[in-house]
PDB file of N, CA and C in Angstrom:
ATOM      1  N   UNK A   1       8.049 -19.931  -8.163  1.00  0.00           N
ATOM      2  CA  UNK A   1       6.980 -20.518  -8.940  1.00  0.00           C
ATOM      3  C   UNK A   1       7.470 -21.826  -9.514  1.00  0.00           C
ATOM      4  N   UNK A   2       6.656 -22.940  -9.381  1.00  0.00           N
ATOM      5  CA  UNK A   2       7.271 -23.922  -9.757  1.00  0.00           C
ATOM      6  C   UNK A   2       6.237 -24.454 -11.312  1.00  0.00           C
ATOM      7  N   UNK A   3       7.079 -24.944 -12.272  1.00  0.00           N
ATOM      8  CA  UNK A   3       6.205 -25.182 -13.287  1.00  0.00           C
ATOM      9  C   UNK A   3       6.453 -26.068 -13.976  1.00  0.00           C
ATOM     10  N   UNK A   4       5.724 -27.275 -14.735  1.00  0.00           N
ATOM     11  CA  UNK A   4       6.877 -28.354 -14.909  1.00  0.00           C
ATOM     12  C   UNK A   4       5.967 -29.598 -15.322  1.00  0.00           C
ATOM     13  N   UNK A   5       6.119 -30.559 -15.487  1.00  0.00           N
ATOM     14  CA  UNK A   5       6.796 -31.376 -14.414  1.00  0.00           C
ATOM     15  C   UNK A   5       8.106 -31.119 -14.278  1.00  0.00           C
ATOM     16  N   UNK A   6       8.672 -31.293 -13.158  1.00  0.00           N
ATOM     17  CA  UNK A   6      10.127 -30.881 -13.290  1.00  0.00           C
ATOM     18  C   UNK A   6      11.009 -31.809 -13.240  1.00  0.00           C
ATOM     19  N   UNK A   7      11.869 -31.905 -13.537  1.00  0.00           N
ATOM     20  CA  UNK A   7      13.037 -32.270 -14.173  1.00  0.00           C
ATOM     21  C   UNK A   7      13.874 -33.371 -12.516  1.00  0.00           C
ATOM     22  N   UNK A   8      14.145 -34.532 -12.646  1.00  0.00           N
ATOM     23  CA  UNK A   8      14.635 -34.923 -11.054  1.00  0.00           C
ATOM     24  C   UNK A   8      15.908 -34.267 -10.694  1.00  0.00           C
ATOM     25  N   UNK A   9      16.826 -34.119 -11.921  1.00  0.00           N
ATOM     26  CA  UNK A   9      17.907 -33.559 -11.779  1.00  0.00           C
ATOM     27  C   UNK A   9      17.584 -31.877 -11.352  1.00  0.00           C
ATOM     28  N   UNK A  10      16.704 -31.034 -11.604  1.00  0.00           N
ATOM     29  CA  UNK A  10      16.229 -30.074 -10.751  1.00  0.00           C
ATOM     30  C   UNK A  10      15.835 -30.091  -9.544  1.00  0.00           C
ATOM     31  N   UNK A  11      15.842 -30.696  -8.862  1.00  0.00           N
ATOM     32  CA  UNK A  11      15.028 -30.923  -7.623  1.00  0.00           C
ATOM     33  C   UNK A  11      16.457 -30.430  -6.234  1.00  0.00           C
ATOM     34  N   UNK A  12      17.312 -30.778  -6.477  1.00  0.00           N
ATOM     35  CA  UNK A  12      18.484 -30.477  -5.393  1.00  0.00           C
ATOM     36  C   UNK A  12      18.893 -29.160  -5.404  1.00  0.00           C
ATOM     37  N   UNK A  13      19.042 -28.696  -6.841  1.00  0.00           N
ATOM     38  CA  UNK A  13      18.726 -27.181  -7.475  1.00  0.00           C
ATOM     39  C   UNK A  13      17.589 -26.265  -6.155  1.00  0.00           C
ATOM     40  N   UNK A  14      16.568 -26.887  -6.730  1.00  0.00           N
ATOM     41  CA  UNK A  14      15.099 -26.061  -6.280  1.00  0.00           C
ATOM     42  C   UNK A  14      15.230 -26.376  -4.765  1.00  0.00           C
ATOM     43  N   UNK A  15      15.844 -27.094  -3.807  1.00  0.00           N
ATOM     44  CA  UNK A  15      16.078 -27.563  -2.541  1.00  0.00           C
ATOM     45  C   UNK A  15      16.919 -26.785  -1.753  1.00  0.00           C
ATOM     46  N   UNK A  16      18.198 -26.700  -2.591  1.00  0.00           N
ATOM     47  CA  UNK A  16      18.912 -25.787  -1.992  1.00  0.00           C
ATOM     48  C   UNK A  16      18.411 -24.133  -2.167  1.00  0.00           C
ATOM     49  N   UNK A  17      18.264 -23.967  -3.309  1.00  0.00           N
ATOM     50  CA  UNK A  17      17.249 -22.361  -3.290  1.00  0.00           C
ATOM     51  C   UNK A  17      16.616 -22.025  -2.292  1.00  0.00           C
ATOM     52  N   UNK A  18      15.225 -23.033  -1.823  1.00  0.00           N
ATOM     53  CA  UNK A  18      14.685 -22.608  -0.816  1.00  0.00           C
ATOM     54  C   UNK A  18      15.292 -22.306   0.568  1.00  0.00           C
ATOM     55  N   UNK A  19      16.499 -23.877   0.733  1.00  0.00           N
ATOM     56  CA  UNK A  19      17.074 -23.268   2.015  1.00  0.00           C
ATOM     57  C   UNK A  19      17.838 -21.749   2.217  1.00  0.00           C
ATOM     58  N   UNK A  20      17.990 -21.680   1.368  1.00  0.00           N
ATOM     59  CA  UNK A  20      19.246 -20.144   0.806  1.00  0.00           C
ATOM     60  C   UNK A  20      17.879 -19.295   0.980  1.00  0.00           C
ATOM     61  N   UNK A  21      17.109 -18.940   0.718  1.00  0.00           N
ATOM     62  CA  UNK A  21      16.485 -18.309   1.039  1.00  0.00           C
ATOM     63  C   UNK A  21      15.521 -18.223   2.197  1.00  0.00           C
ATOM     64  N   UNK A  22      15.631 -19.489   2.981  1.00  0.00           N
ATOM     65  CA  UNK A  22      15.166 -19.964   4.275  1.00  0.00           C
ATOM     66  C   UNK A  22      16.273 -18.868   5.321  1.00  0.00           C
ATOM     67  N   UNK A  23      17.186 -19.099   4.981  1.00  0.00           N
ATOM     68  CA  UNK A  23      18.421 -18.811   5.510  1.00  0.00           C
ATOM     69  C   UNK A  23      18.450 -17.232   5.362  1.00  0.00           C
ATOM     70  N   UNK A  24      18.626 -16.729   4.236  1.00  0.00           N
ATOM     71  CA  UNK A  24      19.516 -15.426   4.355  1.00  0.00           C
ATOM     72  C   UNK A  24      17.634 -14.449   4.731  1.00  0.00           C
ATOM     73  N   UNK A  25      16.191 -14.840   3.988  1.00  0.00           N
ATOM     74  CA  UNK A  25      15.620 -14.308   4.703  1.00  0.00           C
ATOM     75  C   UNK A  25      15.196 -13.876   6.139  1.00  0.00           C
ATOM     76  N   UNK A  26      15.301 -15.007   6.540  1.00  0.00           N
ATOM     77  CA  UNK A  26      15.182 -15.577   8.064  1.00  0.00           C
ATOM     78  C   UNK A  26      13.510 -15.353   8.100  1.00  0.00           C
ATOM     79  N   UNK A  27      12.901 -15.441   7.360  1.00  0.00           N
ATOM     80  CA  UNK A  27      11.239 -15.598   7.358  1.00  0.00           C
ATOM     81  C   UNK A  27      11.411 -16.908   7.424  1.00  0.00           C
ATOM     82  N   UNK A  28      10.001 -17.643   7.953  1.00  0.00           N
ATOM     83  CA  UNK A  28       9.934 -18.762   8.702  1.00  0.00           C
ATOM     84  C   UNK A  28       8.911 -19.723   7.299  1.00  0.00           C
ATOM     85  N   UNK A  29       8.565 -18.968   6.382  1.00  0.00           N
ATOM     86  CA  UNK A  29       8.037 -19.334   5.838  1.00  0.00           C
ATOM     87  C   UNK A  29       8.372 -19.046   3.664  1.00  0.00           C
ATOM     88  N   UNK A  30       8.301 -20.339   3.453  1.00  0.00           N
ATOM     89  CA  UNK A  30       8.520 -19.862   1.755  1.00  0.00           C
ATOM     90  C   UNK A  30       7.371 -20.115   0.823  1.00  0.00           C
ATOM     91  N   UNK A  31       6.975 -19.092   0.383  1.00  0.00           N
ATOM     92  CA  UNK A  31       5.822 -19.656  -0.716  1.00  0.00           C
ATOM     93  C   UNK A  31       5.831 -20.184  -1.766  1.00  0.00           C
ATOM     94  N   UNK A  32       5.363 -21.594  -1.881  1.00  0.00           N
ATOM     95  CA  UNK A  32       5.720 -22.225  -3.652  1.00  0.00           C
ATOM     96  C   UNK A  32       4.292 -22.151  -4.235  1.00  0.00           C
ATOM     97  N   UNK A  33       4.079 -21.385  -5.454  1.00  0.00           N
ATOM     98  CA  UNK A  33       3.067 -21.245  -6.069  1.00  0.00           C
ATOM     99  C   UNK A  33       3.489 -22.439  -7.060  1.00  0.00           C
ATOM    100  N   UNK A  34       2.624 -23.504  -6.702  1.00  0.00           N
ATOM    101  CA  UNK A  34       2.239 -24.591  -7.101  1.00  0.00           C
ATOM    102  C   UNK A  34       1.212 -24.499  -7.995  1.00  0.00           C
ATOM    103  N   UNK A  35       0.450 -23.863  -8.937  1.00  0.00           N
ATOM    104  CA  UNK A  35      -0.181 -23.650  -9.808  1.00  0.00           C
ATOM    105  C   UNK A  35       0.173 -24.321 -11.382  1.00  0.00           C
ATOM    106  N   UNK A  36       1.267 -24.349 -11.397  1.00  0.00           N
ATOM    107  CA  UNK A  36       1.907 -24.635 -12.616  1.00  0.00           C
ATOM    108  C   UNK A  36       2.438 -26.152 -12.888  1.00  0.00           C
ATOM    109  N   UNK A  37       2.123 -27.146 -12.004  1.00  0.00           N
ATOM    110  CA  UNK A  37       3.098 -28.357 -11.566  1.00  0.00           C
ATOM    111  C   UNK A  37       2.638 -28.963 -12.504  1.00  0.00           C
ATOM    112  N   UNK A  38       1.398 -28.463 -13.088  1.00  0.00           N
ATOM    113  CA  UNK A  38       0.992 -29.678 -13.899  1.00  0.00           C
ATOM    114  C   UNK A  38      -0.117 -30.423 -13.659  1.00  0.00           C
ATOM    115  N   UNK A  39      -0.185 -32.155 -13.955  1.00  0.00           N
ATOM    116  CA  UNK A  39      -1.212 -33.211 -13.632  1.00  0.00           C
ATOM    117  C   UNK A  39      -0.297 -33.597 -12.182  1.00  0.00           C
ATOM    118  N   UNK A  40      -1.151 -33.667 -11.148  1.00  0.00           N
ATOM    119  CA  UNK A  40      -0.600 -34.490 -10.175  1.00  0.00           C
ATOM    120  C   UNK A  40      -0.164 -35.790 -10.654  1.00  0.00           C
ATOM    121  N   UNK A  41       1.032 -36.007  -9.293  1.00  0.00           N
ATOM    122  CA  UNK A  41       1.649 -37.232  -9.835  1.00  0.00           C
ATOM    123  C   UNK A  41       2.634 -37.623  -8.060  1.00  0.00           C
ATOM    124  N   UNK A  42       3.087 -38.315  -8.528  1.00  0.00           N
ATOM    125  CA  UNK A  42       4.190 -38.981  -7.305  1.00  0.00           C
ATOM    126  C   UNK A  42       5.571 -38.050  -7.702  1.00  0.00           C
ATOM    127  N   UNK A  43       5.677 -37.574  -8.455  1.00  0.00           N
ATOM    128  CA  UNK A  43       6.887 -36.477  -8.871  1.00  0.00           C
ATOM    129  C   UNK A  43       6.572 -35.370  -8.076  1.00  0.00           C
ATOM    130  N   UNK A  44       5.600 -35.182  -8.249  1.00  0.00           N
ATOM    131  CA  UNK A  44       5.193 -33.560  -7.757  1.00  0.00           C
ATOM    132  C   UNK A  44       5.202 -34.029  -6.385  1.00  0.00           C
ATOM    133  N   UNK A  45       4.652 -35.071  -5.805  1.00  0.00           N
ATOM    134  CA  UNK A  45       4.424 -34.908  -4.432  1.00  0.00           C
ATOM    135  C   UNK A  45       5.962 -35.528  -3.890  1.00  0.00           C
ATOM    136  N   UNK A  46       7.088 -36.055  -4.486  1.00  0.00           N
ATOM    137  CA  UNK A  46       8.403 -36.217  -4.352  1.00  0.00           C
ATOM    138  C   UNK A  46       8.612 -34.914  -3.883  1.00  0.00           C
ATOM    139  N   UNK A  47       9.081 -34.006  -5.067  1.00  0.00           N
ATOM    140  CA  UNK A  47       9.088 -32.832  -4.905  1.00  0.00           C
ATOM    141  C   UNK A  47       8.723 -31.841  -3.934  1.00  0.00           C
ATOM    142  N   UNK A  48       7.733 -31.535  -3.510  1.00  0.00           N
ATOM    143  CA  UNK A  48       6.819 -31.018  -2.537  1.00  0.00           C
ATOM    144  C   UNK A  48       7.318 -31.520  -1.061  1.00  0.00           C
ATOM    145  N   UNK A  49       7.887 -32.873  -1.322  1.00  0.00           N
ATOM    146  CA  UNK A  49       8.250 -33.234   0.323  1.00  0.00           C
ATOM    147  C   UNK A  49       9.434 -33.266   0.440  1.00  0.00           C
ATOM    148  N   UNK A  50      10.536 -33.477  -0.581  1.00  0.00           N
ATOM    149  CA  UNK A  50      12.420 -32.888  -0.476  1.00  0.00           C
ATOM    150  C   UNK A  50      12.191 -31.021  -0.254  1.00  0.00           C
ATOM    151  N   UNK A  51      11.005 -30.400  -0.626  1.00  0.00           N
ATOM    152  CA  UNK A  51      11.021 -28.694  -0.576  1.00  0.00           C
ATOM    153  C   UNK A  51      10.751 -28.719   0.499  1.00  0.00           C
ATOM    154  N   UNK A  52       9.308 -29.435   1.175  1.00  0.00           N
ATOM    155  CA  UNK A  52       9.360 -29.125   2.767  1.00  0.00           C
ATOM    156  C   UNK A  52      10.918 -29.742   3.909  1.00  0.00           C
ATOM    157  N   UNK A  53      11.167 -30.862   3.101  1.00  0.00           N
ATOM    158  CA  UNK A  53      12.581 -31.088   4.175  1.00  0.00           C
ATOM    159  C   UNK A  53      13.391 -30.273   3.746  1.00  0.00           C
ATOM    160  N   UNK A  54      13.610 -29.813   2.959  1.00  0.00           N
ATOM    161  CA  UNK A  54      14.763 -28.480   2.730  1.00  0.00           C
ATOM    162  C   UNK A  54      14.357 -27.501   3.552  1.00  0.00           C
ATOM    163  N   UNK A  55      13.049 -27.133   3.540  1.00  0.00           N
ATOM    164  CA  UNK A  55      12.700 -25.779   4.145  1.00  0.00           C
ATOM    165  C   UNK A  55      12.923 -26.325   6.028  1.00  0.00           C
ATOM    166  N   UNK A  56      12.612 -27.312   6.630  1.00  0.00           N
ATOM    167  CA  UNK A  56      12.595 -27.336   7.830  1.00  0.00           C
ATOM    168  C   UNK A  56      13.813 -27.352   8.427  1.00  0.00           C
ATOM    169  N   UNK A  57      14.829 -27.980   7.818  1.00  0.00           N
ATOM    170  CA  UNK A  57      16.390 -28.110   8.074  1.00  0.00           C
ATOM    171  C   UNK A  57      16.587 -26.836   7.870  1.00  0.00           C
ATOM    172  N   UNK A  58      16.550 -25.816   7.453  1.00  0.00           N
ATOM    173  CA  UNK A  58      16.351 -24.441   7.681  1.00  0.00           C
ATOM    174  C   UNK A  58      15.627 -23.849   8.700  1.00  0.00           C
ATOM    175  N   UNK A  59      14.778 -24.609   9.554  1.00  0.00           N
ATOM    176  CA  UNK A  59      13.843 -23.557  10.114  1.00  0.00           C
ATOM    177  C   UNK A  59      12.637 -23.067   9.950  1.00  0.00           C
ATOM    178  N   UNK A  60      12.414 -23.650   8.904  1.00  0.00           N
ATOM    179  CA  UNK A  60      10.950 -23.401   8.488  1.00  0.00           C
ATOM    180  C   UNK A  60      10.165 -24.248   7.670  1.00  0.00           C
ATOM    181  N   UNK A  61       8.721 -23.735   6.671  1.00  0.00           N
ATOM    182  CA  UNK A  61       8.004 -24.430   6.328  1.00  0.00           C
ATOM    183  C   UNK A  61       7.727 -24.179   5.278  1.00  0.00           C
ATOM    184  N   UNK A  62       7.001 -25.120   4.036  1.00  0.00           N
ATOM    185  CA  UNK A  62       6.613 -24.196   2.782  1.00  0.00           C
ATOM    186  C   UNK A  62       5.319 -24.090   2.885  1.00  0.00           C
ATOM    187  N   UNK A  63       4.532 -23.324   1.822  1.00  0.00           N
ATOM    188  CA  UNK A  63       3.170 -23.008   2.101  1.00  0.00           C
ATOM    189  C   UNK A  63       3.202 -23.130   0.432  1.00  0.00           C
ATOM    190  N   UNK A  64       1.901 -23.739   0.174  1.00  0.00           N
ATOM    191  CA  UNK A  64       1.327 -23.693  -1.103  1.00  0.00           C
ATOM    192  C   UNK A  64       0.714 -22.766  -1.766  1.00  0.00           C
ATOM    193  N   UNK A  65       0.745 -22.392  -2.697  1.00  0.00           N
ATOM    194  CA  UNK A  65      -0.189 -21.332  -3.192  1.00  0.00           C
ATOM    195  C   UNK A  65      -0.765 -22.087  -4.500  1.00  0.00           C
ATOM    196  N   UNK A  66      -2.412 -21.622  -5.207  1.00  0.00           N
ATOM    197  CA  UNK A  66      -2.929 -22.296  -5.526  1.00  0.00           C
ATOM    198  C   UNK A  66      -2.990 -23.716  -6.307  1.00  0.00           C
ATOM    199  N   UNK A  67      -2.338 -24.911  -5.154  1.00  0.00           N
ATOM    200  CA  UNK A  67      -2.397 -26.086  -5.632  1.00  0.00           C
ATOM    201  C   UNK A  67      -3.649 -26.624  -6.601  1.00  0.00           C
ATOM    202  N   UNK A  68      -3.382 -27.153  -7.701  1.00  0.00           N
ATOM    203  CA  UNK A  68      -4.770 -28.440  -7.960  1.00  0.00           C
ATOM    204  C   UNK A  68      -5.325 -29.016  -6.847  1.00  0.00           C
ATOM    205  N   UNK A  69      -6.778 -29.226  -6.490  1.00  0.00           N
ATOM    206  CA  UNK A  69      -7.320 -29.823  -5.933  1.00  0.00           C
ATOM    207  C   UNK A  69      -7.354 -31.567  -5.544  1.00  0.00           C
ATOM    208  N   UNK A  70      -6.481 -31.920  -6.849  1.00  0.00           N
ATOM    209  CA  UNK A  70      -6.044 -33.369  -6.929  1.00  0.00           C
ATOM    210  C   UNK A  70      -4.957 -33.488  -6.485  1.00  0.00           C
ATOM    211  N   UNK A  71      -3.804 -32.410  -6.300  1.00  0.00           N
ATOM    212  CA  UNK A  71      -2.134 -32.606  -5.816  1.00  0.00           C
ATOM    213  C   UNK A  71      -2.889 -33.094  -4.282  1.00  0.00           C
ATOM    214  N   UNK A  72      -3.473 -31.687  -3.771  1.00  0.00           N
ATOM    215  CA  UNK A  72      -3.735 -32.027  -1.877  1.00  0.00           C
ATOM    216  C   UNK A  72      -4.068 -33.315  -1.462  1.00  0.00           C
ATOM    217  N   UNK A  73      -5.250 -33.973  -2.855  1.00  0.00           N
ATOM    218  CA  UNK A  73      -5.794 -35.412  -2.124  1.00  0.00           C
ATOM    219  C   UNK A  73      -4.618 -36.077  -2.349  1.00  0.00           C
ATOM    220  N   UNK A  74      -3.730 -35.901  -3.238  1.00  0.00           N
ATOM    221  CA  UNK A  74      -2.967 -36.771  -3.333  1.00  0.00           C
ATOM    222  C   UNK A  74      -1.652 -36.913  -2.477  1.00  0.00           C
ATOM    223  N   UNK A  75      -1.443 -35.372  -2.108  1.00  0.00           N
ATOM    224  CA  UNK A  75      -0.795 -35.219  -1.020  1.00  0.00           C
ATOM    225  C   UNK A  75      -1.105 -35.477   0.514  1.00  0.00           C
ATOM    226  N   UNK A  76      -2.809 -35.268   0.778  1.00  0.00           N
ATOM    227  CA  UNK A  76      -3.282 -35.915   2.282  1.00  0.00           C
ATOM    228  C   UNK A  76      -3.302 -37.498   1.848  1.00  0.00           C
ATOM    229  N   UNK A  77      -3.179 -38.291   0.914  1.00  0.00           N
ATOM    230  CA  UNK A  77      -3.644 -39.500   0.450  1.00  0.00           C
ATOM    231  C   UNK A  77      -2.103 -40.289   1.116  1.00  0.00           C
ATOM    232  N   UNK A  78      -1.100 -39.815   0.982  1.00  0.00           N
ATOM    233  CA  UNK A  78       0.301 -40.056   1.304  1.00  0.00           C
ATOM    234  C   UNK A  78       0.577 -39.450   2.811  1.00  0.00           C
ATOM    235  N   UNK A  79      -0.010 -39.015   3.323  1.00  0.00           N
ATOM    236  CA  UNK A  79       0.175 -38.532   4.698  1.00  0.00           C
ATOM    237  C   UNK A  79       1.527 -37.213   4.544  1.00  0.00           C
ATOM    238  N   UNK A  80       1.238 -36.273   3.685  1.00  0.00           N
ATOM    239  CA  UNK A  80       1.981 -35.026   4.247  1.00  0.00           C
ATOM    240  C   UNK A  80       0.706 -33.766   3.982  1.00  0.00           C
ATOM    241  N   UNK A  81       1.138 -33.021   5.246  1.00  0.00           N
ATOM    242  CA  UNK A  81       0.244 -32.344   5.058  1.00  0.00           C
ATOM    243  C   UNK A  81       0.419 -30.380   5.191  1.00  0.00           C
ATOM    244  N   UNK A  82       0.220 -29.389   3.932  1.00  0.00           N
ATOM    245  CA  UNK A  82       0.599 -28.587   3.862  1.00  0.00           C
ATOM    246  C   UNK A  82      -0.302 -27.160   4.118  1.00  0.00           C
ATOM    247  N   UNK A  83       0.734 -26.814   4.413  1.00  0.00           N
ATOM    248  CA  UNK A  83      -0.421 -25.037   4.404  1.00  0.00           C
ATOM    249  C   UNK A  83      -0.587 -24.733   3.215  1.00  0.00           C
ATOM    250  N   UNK A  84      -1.631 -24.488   3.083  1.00  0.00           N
ATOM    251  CA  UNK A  84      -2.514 -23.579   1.370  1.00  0.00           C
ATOM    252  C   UNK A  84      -3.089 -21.988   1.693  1.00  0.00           C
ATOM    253  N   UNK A  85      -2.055 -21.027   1.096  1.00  0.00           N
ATOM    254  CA  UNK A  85      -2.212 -19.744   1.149  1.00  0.00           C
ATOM    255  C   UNK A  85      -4.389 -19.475   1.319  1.00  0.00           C
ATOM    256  N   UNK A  86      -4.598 -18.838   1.946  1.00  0.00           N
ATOM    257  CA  UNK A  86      -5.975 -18.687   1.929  1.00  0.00           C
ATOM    258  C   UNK A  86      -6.805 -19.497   2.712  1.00  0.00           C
ATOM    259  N   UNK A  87      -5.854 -20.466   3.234  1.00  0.00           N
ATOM    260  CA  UNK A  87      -7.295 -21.710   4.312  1.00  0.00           C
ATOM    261  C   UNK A  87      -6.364 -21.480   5.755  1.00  0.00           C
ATOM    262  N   UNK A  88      -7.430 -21.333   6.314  1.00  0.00           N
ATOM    263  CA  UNK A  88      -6.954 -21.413   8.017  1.00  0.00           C
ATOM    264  C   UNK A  88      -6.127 -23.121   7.857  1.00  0.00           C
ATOM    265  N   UNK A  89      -5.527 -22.990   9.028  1.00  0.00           N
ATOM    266  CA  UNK A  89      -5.113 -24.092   9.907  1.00  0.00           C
ATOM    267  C   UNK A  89      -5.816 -24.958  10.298  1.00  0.00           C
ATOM    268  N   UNK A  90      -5.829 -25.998  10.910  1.00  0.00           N
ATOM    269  CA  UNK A  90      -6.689 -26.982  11.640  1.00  0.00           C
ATOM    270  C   UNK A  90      -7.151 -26.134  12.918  1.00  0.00           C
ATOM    271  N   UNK A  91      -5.838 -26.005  13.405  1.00  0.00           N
ATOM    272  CA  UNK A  91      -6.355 -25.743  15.073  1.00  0.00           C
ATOM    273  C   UNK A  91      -6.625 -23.952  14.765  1.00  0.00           C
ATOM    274  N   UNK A  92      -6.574 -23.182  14.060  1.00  0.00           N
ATOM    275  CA  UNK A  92      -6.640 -21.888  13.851  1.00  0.00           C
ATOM    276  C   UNK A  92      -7.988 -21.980  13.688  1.00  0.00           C
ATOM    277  N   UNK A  93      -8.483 -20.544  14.423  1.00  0.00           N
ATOM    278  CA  UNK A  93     -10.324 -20.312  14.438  1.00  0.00           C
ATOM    279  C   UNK A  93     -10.270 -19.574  13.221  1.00  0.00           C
ATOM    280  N   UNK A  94     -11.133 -19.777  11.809  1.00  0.00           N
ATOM    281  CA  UNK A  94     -11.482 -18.642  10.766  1.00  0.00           C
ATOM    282  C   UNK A  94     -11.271 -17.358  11.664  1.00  0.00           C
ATOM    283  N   UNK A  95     -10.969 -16.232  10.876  1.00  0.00           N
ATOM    284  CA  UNK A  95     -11.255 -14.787  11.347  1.00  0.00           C
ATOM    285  C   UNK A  95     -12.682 -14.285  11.253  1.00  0.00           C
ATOM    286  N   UNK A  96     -13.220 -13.502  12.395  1.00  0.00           N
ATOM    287  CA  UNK A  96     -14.582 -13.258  11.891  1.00  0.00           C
ATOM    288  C   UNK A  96     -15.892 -14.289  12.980  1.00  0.00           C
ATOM    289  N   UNK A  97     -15.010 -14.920  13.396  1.00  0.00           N
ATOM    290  CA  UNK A  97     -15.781 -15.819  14.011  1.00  0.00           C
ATOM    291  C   UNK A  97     -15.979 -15.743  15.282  1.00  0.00           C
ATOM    292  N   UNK A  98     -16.991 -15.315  15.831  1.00  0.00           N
ATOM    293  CA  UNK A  98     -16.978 -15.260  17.205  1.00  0.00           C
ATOM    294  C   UNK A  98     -17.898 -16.740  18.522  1.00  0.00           C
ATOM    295  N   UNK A  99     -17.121 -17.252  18.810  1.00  0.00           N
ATOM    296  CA  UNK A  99     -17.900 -17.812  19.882  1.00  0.00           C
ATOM    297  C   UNK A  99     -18.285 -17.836  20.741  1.00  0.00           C
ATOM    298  N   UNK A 100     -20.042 -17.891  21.180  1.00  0.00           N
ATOM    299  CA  UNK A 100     -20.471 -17.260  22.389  1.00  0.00           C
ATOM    300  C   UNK A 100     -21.395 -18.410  23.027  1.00  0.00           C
ATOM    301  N   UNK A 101     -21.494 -18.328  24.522  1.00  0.00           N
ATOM    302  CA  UNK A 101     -21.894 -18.942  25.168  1.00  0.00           C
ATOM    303  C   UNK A 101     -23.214 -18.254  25.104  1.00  0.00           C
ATOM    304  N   UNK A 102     -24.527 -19.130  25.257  1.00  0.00           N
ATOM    305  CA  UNK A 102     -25.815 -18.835  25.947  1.00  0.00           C
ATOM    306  C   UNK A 102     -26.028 -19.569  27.050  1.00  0.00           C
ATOM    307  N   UNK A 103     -26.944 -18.493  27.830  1.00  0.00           N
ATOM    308  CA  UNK A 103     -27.144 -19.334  29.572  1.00  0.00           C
ATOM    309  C   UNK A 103     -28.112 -20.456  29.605  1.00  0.00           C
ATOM    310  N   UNK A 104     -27.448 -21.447  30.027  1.00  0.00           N
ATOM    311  CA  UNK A 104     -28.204 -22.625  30.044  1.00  0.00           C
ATOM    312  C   UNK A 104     -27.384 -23.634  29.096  1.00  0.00           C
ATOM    313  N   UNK A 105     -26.186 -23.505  28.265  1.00  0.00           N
ATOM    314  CA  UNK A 105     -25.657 -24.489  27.524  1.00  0.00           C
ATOM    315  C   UNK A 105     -25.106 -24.974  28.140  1.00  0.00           C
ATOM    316  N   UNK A 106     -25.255 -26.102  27.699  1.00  0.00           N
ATOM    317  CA  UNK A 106     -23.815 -27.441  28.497  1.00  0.00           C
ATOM    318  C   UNK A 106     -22.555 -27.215  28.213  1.00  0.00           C
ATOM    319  N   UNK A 107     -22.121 -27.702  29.401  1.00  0.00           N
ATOM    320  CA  UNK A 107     -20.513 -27.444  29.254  1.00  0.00           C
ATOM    321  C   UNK A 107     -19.823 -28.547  28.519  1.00  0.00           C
ATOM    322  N   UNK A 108     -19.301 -28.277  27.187  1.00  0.00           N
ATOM    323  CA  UNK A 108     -18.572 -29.293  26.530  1.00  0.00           C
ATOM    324  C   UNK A 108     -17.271 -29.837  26.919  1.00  0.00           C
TER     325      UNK A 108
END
């Protein structure tokens, strides 16, 4: 859980954690419940992108859990872009969804 603003001198701290736990879990994935970060800022999204390069030099990825709605724009606004516990993927179909052809549709 990250909560804060946090501290810069924390950040190599909170970097290596994740890899250590990138590592000795061997799950491909770490969850940072981002709920607590605060007001978005260029700290947080610092942050957020030394955690995802920690996590990939490991092997894996982080996933957000309920970010502010202002961190993401501010995070798609900077070009990184993260998984958020609860939203499909881009290329992932919702669950539930079925797609069906009727006779006579064009072929896309």
């Amino acid at each position: 859980m990250l909560s804060g603003p946090v501290d810069r001198d924390a950040v190599p701290g909170l970097c290596a954690a994740v890899q250590a736990r990138m590592e000795a879990g061997g799950a491909g994935v770490v969850v940072c419940d981002a709920g607590g970060l605060g007001p978005p800022g260029l700290g947080a999204v610092d942050l957020l992108a030394r955690l995802e390069l920690a996590a990939r030099r490991a092997g894996g990825r982080i996933r957000l859990r309920d970010p502010d709605p202002a961190l993401l724009a501010l995070l798609d606004l900077v070009g990184l872009r993260f998984q958020v516990e609860g939203q499909t993927e881009q290329r992932e179909r919702a669950r539930g969804v079925q797609e069906t052809v009727q006779p006579g549709d064009p072929a896309v």
